[in-house]
N, C-alpha and C. Protein backbone atom coordinates (compact mmCIF):
# COMPACT_ATOMS: atom_id res chain seq x y z
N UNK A 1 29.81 36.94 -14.45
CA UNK A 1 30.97 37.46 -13.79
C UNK A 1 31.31 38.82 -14.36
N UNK A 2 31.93 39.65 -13.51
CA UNK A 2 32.27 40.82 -14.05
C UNK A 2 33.57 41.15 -13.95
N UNK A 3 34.62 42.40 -14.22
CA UNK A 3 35.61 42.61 -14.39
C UNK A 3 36.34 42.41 -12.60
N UNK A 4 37.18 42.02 -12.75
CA UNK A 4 37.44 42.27 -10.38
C UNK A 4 38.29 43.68 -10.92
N UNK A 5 37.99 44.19 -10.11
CA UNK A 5 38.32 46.04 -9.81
C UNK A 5 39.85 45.56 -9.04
N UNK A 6 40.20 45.22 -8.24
CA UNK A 6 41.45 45.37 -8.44
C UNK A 6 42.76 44.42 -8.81
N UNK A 7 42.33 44.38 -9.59
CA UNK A 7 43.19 43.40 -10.85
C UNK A 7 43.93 41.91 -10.64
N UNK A 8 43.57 41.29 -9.69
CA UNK A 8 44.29 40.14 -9.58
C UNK A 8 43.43 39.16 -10.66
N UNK A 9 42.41 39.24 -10.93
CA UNK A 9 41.55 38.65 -11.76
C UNK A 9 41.11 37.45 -11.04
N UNK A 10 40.75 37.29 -9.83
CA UNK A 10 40.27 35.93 -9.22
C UNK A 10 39.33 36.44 -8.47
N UNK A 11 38.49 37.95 -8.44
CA UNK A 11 37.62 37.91 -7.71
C UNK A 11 35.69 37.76 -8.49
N UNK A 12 35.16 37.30 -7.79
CA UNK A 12 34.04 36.86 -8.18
C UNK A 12 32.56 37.82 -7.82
N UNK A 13 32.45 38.08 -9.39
CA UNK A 13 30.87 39.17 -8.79
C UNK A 13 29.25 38.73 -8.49
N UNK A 14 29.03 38.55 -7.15
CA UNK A 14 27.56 38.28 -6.56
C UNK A 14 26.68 39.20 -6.93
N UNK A 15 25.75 38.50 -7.66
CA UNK A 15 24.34 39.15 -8.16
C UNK A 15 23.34 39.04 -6.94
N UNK A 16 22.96 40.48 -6.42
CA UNK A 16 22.19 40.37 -4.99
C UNK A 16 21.07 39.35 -4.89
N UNK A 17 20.32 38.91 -3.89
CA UNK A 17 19.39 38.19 -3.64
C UNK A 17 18.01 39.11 -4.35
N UNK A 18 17.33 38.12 -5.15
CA UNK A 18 16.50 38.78 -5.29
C UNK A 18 14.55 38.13 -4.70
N UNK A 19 14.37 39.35 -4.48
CA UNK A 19 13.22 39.17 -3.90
C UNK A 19 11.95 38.08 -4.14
N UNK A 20 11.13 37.03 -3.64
CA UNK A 20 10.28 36.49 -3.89
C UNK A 20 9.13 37.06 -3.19
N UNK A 21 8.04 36.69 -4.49
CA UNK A 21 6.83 37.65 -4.19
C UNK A 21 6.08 35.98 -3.40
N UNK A 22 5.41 36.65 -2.62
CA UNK A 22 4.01 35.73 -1.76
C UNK A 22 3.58 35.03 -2.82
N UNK A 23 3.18 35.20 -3.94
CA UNK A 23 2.35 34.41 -4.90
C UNK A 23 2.87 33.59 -5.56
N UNK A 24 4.67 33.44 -5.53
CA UNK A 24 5.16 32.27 -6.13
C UNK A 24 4.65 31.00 -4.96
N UNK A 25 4.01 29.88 -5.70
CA UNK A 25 3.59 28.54 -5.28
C UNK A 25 5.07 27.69 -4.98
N UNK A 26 6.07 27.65 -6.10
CA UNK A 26 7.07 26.95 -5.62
C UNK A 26 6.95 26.12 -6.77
N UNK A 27 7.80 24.81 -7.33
CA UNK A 27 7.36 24.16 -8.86
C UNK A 27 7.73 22.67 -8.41
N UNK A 28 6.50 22.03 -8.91
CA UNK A 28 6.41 20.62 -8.34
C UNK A 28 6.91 20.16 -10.04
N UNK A 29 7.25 18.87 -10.05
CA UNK A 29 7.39 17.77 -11.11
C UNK A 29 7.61 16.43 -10.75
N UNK A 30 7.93 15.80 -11.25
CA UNK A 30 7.39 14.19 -10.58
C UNK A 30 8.39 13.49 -9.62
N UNK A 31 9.64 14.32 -9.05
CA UNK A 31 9.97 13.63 -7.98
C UNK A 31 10.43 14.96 -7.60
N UNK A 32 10.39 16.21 -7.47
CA UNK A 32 10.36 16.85 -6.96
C UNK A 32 9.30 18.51 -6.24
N UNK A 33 9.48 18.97 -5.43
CA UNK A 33 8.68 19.94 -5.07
C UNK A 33 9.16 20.81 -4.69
N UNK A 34 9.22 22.24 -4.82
CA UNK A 34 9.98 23.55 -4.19
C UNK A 34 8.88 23.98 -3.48
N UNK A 35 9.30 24.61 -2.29
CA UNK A 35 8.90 25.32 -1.20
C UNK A 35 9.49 26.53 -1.16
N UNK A 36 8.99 27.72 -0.71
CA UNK A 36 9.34 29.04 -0.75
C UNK A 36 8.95 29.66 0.42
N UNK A 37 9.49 29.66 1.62
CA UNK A 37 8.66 30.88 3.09
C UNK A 37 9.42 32.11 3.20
N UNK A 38 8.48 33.25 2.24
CA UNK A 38 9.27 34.39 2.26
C UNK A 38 9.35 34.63 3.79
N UNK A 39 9.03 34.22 4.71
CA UNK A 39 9.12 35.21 5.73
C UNK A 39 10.72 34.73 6.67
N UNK A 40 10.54 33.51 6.26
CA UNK A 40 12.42 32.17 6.79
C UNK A 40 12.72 33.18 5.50
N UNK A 41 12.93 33.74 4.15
CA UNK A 41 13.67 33.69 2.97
C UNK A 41 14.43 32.43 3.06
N UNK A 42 13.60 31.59 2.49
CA UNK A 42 14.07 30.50 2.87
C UNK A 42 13.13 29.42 1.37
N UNK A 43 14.65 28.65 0.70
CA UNK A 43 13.98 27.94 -0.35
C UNK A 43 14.09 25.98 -0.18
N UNK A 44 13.02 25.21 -0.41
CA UNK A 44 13.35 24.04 0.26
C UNK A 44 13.14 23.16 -0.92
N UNK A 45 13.42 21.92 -1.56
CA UNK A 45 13.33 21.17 -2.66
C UNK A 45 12.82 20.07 -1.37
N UNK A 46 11.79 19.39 -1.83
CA UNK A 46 11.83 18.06 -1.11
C UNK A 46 11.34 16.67 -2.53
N UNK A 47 11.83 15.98 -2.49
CA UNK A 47 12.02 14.81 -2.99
C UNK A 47 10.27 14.36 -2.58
N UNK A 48 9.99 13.69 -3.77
CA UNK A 48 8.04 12.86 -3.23
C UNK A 48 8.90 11.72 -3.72
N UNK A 49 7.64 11.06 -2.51
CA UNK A 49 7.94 9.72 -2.74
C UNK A 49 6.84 9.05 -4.30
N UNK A 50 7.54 8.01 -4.57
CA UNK A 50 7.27 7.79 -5.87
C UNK A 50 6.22 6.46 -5.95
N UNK A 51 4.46 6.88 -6.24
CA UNK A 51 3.99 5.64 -5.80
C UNK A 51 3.60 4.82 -6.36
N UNK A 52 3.45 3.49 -6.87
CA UNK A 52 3.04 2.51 -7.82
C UNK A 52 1.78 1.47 -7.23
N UNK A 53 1.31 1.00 -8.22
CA UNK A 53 0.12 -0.10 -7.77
C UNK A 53 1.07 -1.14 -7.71
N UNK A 54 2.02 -1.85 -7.95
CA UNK A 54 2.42 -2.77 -7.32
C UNK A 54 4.41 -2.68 -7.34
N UNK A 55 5.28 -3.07 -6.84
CA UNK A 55 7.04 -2.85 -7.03
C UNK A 55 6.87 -3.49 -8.99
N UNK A 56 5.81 -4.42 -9.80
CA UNK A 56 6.12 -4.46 -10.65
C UNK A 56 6.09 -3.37 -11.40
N UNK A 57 5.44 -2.52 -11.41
CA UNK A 57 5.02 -0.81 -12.28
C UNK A 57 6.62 -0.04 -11.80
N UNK A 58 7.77 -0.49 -11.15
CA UNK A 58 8.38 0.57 -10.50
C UNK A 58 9.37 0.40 -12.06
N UNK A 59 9.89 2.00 -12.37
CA UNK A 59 10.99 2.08 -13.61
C UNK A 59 11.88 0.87 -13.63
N UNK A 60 12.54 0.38 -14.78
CA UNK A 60 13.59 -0.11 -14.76
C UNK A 60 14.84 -0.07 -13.69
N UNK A 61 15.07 0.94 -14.16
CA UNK A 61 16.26 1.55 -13.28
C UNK A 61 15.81 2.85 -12.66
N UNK A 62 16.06 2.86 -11.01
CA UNK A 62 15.72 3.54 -10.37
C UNK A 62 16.42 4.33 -9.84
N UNK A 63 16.22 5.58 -9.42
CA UNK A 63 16.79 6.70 -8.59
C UNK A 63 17.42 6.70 -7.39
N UNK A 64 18.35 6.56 -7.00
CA UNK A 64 18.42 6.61 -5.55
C UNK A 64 18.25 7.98 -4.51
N UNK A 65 17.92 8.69 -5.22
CA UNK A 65 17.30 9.79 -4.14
C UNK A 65 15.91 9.71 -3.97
N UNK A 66 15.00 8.71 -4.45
CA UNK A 66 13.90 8.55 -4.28
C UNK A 66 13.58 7.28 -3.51
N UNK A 67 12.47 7.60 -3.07
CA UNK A 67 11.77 6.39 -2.65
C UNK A 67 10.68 5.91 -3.37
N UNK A 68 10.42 4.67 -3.07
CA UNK A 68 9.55 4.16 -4.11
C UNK A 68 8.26 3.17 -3.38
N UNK A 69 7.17 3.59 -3.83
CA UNK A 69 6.05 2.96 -2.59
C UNK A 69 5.22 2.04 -3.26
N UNK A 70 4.99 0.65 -3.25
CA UNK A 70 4.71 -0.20 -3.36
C UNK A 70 2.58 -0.21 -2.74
N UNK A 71 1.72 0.46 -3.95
CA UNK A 71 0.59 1.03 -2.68
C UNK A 71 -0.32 -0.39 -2.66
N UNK A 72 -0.01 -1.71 -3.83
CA UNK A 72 -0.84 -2.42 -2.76
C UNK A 72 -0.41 -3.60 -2.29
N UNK A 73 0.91 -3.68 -2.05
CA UNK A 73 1.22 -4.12 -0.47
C UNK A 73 1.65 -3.46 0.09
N UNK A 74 1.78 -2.02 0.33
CA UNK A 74 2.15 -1.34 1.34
C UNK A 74 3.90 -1.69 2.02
N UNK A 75 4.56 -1.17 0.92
CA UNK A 75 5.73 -1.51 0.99
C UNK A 75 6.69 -0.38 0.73
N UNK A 76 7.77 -0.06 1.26
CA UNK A 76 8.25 0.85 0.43
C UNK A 76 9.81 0.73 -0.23
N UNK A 77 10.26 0.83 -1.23
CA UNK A 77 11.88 0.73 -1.86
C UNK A 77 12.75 1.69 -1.61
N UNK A 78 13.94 1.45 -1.97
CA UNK A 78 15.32 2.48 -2.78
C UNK A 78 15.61 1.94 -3.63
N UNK A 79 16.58 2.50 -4.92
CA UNK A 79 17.13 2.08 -5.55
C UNK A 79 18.39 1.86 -5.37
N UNK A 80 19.05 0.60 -5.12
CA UNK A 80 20.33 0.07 -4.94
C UNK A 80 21.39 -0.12 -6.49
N UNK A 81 22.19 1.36 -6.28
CA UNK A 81 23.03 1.54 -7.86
C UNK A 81 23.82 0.36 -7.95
N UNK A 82 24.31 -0.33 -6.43
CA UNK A 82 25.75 -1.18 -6.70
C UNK A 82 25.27 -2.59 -7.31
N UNK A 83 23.82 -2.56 -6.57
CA UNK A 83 23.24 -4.35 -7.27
C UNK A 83 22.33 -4.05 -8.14
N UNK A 84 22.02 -2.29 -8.57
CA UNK A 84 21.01 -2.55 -9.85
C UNK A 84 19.50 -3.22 -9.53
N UNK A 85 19.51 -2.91 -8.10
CA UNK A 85 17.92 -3.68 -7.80
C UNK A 85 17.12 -2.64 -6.69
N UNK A 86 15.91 -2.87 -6.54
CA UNK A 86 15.28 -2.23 -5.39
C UNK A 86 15.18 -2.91 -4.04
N UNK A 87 15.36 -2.40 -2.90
CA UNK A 87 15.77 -2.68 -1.93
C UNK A 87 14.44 -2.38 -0.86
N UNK A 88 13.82 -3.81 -0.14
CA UNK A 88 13.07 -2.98 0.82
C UNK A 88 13.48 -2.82 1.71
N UNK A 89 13.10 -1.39 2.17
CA UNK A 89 13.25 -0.60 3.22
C UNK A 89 11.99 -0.46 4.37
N UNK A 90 11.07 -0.74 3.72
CA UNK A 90 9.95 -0.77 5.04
C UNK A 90 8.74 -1.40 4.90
N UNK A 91 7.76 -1.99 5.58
CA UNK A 91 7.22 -2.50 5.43
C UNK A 91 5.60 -2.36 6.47
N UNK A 92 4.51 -3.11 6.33
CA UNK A 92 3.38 -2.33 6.66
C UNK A 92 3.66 -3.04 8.18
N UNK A 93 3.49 -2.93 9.82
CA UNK A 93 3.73 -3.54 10.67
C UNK A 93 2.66 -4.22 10.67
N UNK A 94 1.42 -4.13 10.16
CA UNK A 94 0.13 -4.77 10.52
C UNK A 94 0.64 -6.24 9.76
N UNK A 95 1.68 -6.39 8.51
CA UNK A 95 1.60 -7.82 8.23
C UNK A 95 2.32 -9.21 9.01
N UNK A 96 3.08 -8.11 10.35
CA UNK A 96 4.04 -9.14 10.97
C UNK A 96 3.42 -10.26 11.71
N UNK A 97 3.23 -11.39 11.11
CA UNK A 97 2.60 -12.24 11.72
C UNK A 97 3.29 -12.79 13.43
N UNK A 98 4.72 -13.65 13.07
CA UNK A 98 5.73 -14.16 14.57
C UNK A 98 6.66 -13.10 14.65
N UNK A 99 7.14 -12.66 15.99
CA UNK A 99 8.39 -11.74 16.18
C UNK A 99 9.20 -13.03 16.84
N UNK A 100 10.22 -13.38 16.43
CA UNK A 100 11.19 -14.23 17.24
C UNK A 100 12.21 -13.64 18.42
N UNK A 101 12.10 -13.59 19.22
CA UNK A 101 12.58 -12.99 20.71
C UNK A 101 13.81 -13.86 20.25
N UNK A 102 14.00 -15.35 19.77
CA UNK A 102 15.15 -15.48 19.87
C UNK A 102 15.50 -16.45 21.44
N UNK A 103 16.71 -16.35 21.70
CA UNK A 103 17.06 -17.26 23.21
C UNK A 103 16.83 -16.52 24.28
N UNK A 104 16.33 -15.49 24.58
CA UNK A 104 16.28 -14.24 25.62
C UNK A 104 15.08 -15.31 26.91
N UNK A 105 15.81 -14.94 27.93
CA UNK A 105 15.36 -15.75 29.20
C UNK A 105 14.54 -14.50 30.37
C-alpha cells in the first residue's frame, strides 16, 4: 500500500497487471493445477481429482474440494466435513445389475 494522495487515508494502491510470458507452464501439486492463456489473460486453478487403488488408501480425513477416485472399483468420493466420512458420489454404470421402475404402469 502506498500513501492515498488526497488524505482521507482509505484509499488503496493497485500494483498494475503484470505481464505473463508464453513459457510459463502454470504450477501443478497434488490437488491442484494452474492454467495460464495469455491470449484470454486469463488465470485458471483446477482442482485433480485424487486417485487411489482402492477408497481404503484414501487420507484419513479428507478435503472437500476434492474428489476422490476409487481406481479399482471405479468409484468416485467427497469428503463429508459434517459426518467425517467419504461419501459416494458416483459410480461405474456398467455394475448396475436391476433398475427398479418401481409401480409405473
Amino acid at each position: 500500500m502506498s500513501e492515498c494522495k488526497s488524505g482521507c487515508g482509505e484509499c488503496v494502491h493497485v500494483e498494475p497487471f503484470r505481464t505473463i510470458t508464453k513459457t510459463y507452464q502454470g504450477v501443478a501439486n497434488a490437488a491442484t493445477e494452474t492454467l495460464v492463456d495469455n491470449k484470454a489473460r486469463t488465470i485458471e486453478v483446477k482442482l485433480k481429482p485424487q486417485q487411489y487403488q482402492s477408497k481404503y488408501a484414501f487420507p484419513n480425513r479428507g478435503d472437500p474440494s476434492i474428489i476422490y477416485i476409487d481406481v479399482k472399483d471405479n468409484f468416485s468420493y467427497r469428503w463429508d466435513e459434517t459426518t467425517g466420512q467419504y461419501v459416494c458420489i458416483g459410480t461405474d454404470y456398467r455394475q448396475i445389475k436391476i433398475i427398479n421402475g418401481g409401480s409405473a404402469k
